[in-house]
PDB file of N, CA and C in Angstrom:
ATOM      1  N   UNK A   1      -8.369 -71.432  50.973  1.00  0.00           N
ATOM      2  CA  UNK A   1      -8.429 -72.553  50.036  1.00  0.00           C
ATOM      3  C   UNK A   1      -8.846 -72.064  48.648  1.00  0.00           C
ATOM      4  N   UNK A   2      -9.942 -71.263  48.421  1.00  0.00           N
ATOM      5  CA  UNK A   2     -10.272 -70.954  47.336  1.00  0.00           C
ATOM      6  C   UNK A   2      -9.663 -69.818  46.845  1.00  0.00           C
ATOM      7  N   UNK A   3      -8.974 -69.216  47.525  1.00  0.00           N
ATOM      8  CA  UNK A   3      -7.491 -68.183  46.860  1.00  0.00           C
ATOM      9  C   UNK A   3      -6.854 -68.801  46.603  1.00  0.00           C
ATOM     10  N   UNK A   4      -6.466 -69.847  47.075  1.00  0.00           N
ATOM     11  CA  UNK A   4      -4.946 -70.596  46.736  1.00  0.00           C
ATOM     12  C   UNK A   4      -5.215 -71.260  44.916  1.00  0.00           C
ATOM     13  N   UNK A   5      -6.729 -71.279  45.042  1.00  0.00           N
ATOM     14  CA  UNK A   5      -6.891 -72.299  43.886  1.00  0.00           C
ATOM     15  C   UNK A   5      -7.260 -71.115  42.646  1.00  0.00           C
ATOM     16  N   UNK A   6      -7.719 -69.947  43.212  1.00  0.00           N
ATOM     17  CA  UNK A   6      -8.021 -68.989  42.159  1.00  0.00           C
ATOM     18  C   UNK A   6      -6.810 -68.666  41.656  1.00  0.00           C
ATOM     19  N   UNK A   7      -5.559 -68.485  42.345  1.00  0.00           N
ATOM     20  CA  UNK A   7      -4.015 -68.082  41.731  1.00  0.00           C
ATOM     21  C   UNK A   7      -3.842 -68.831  40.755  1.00  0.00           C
ATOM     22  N   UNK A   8      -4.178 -70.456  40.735  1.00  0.00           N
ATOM     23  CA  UNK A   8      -3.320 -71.276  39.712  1.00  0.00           C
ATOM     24  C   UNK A   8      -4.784 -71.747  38.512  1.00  0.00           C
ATOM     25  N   UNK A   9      -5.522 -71.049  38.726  1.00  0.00           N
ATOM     26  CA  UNK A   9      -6.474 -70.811  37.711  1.00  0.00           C
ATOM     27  C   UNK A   9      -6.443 -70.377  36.119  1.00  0.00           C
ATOM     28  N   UNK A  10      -6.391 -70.596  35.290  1.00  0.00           N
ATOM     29  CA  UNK A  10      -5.835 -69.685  34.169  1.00  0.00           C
ATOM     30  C   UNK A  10      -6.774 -68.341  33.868  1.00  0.00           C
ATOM     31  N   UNK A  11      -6.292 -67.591  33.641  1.00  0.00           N
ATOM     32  CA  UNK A  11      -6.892 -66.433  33.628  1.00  0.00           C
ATOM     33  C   UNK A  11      -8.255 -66.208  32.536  1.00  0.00           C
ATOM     34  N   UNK A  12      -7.291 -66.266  31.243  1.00  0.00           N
ATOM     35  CA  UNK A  12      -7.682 -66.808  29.460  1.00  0.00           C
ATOM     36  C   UNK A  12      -9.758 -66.979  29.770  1.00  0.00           C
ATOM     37  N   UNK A  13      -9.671 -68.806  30.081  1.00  0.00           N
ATOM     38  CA  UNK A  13     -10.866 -69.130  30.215  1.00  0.00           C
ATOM     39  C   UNK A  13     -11.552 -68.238  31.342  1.00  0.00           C
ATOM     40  N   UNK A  14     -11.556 -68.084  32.427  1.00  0.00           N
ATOM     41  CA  UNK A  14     -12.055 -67.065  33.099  1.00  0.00           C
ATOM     42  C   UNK A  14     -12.616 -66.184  32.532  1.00  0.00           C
ATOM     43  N   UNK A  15     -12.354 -65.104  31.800  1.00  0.00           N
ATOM     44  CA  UNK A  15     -11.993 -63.751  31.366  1.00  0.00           C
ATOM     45  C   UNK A  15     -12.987 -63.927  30.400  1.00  0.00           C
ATOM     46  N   UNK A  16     -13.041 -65.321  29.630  1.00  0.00           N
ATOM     47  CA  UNK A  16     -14.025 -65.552  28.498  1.00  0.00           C
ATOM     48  C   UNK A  16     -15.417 -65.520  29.100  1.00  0.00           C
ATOM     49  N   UNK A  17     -15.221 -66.404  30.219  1.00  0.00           N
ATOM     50  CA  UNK A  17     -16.447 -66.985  30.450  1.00  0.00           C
ATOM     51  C   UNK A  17     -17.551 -65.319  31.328  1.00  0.00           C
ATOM     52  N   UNK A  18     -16.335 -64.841  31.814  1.00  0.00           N
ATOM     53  CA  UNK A  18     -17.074 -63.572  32.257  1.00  0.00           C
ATOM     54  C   UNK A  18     -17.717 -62.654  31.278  1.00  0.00           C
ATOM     55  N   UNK A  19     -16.834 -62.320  30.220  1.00  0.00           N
ATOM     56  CA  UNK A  19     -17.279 -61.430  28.919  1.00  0.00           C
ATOM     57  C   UNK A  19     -18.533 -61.904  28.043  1.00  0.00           C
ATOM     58  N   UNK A  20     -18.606 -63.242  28.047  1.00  0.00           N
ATOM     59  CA  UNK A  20     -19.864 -63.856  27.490  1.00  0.00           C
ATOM     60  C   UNK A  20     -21.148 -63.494  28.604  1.00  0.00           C
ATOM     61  N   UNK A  21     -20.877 -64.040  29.982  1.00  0.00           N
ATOM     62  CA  UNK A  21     -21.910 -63.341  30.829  1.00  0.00           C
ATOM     63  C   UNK A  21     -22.606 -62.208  30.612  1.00  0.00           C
ATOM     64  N   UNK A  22     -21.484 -61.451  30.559  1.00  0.00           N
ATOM     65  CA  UNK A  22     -21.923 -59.532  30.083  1.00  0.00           C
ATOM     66  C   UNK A  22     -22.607 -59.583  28.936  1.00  0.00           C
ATOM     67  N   UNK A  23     -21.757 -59.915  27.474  1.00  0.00           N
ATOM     68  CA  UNK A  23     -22.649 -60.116  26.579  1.00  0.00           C
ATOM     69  C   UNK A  23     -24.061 -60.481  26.661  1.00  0.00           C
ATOM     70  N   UNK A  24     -23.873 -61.257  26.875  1.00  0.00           N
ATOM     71  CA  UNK A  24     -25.234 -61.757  27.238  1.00  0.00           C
ATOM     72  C   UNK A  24     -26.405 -61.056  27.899  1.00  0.00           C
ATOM     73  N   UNK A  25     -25.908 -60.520  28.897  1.00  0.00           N
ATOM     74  CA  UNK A  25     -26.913 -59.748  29.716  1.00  0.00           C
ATOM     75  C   UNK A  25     -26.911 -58.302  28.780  1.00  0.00           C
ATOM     76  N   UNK A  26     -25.873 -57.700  28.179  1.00  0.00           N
ATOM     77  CA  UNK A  26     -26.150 -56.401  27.653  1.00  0.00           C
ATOM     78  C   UNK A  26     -26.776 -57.128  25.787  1.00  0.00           C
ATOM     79  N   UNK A  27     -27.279 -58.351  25.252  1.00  0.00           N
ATOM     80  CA  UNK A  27     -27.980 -58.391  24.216  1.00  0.00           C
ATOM     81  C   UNK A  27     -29.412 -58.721  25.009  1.00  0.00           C
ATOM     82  N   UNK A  28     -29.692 -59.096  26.343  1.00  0.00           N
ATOM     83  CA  UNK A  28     -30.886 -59.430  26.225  1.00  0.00           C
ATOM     84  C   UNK A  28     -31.497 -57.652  27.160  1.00  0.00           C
ATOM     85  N   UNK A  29     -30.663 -57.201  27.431  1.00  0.00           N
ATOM     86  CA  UNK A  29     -31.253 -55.483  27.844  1.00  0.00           C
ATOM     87  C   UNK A  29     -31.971 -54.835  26.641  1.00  0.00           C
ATOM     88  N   UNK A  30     -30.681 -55.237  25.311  1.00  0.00           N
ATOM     89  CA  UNK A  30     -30.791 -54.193  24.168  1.00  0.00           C
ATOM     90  C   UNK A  30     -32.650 -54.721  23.431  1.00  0.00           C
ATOM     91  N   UNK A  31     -32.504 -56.309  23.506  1.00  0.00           N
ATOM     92  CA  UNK A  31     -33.616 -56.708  23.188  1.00  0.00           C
ATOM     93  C   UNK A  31     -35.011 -56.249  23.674  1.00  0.00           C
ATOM     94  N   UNK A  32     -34.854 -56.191  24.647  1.00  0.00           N
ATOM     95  CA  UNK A  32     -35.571 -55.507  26.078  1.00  0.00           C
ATOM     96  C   UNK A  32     -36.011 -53.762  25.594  1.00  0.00           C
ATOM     97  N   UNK A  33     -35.523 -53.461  25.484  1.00  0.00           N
ATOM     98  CA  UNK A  33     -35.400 -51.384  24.929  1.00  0.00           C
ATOM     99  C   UNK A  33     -35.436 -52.081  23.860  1.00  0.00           C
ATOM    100  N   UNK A  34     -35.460 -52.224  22.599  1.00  0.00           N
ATOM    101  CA  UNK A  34     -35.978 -52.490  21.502  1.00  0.00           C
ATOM    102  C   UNK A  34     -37.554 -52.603  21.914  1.00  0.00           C
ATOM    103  N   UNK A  35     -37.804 -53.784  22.210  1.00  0.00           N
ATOM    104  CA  UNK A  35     -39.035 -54.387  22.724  1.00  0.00           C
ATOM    105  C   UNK A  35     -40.128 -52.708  23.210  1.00  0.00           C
ATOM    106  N   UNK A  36     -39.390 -52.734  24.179  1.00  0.00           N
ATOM    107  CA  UNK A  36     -39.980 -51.230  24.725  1.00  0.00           C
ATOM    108  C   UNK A  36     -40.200 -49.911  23.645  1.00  0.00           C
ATOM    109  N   UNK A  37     -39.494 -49.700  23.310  1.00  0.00           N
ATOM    110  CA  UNK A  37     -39.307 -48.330  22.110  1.00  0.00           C
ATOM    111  C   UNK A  37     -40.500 -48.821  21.312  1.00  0.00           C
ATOM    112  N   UNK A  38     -40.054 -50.024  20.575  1.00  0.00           N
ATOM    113  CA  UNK A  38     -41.568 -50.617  19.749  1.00  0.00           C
ATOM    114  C   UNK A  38     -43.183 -50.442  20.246  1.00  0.00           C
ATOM    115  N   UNK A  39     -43.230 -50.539  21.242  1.00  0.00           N
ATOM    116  CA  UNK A  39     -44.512 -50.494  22.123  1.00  0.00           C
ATOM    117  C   UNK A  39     -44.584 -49.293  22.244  1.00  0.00           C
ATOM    118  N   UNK A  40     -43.840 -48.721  22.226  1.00  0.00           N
ATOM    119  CA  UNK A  40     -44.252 -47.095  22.748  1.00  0.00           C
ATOM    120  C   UNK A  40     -44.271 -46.415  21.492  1.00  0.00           C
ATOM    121  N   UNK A  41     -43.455 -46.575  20.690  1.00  0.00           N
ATOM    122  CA  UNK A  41     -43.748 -46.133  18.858  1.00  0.00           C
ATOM    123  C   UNK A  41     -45.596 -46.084  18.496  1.00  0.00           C
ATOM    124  N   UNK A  42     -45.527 -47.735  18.834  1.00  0.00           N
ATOM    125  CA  UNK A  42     -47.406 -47.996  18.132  1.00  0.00           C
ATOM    126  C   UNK A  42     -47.997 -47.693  19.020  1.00  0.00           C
ATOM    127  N   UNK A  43     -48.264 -47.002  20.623  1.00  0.00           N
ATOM    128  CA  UNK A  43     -48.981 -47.168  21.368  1.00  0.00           C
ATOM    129  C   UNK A  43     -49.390 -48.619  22.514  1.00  0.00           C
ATOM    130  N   UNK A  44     -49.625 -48.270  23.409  1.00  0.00           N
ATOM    131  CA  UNK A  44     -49.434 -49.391  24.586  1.00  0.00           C
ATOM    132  C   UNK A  44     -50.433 -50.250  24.282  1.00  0.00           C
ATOM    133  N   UNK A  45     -50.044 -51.552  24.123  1.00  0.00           N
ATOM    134  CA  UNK A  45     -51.450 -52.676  24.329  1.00  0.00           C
ATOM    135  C   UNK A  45     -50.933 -53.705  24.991  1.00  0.00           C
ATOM    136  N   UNK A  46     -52.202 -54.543  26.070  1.00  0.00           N
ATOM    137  CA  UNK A  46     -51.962 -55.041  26.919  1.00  0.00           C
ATOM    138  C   UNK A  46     -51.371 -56.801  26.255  1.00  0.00           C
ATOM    139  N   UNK A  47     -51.829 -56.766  25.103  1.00  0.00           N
ATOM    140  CA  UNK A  47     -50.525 -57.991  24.642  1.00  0.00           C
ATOM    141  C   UNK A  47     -48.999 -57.851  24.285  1.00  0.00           C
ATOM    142  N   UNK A  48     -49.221 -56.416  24.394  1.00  0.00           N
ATOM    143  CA  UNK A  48     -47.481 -56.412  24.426  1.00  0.00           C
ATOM    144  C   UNK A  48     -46.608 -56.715  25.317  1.00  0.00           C
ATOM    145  N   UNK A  49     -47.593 -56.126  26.473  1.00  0.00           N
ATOM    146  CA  UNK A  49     -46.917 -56.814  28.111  1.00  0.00           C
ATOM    147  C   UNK A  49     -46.502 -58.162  28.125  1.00  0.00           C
ATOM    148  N   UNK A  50     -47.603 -59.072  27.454  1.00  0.00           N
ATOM    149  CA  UNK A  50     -47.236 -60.442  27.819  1.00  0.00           C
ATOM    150  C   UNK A  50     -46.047 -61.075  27.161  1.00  0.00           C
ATOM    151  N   UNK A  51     -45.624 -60.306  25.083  1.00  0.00           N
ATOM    152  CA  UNK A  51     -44.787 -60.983  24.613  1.00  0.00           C
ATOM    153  C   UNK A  51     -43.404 -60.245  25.556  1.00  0.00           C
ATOM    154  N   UNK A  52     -43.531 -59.273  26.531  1.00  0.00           N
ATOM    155  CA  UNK A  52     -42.321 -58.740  27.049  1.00  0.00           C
ATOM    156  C   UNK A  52     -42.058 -59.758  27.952  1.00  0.00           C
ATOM    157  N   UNK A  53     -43.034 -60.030  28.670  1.00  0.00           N
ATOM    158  CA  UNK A  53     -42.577 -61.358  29.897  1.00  0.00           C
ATOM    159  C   UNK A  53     -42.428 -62.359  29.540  1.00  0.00           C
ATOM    160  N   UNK A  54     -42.726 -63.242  28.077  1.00  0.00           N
ATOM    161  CA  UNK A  54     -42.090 -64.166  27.803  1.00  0.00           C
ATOM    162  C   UNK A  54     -40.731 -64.269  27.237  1.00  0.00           C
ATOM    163  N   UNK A  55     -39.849 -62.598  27.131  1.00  0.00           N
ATOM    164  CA  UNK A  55     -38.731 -62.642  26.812  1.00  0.00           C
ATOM    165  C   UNK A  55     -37.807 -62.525  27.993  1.00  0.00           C
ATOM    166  N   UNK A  56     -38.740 -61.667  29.214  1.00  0.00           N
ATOM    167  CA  UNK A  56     -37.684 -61.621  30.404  1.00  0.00           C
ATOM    168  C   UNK A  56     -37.200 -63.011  31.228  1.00  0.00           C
TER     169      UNK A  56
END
């Protein structure tokens, strides 16, 4: 059933909606290693941990 319906699917929107996913996940990584590099530039402090978990 759900092959039959993935064939007559359009591809187009699909394809978008997947590439935005990725995006997405590879700007909030880069944010992430930014985040990190910064902390490790100035030295580790334990409030940095916390603004990291309010971004994950």
């Amino acid at each position: 059933m759900s092959s039959l319906q993935f064939q007559y699917l359009p591809l187009g929107p699909l394809l978008e909606m997947v590439m935005t996913q990725i995006m997405n996940q590879v700007m909030k990584l880069c944010m992430i290693l930014t985040c990190f590099l910064m902390i490790l530039g100035r030295g580790f402090q334990s409030k940095d941990m916390m603004s990291m978990n309010g971004i994950l």
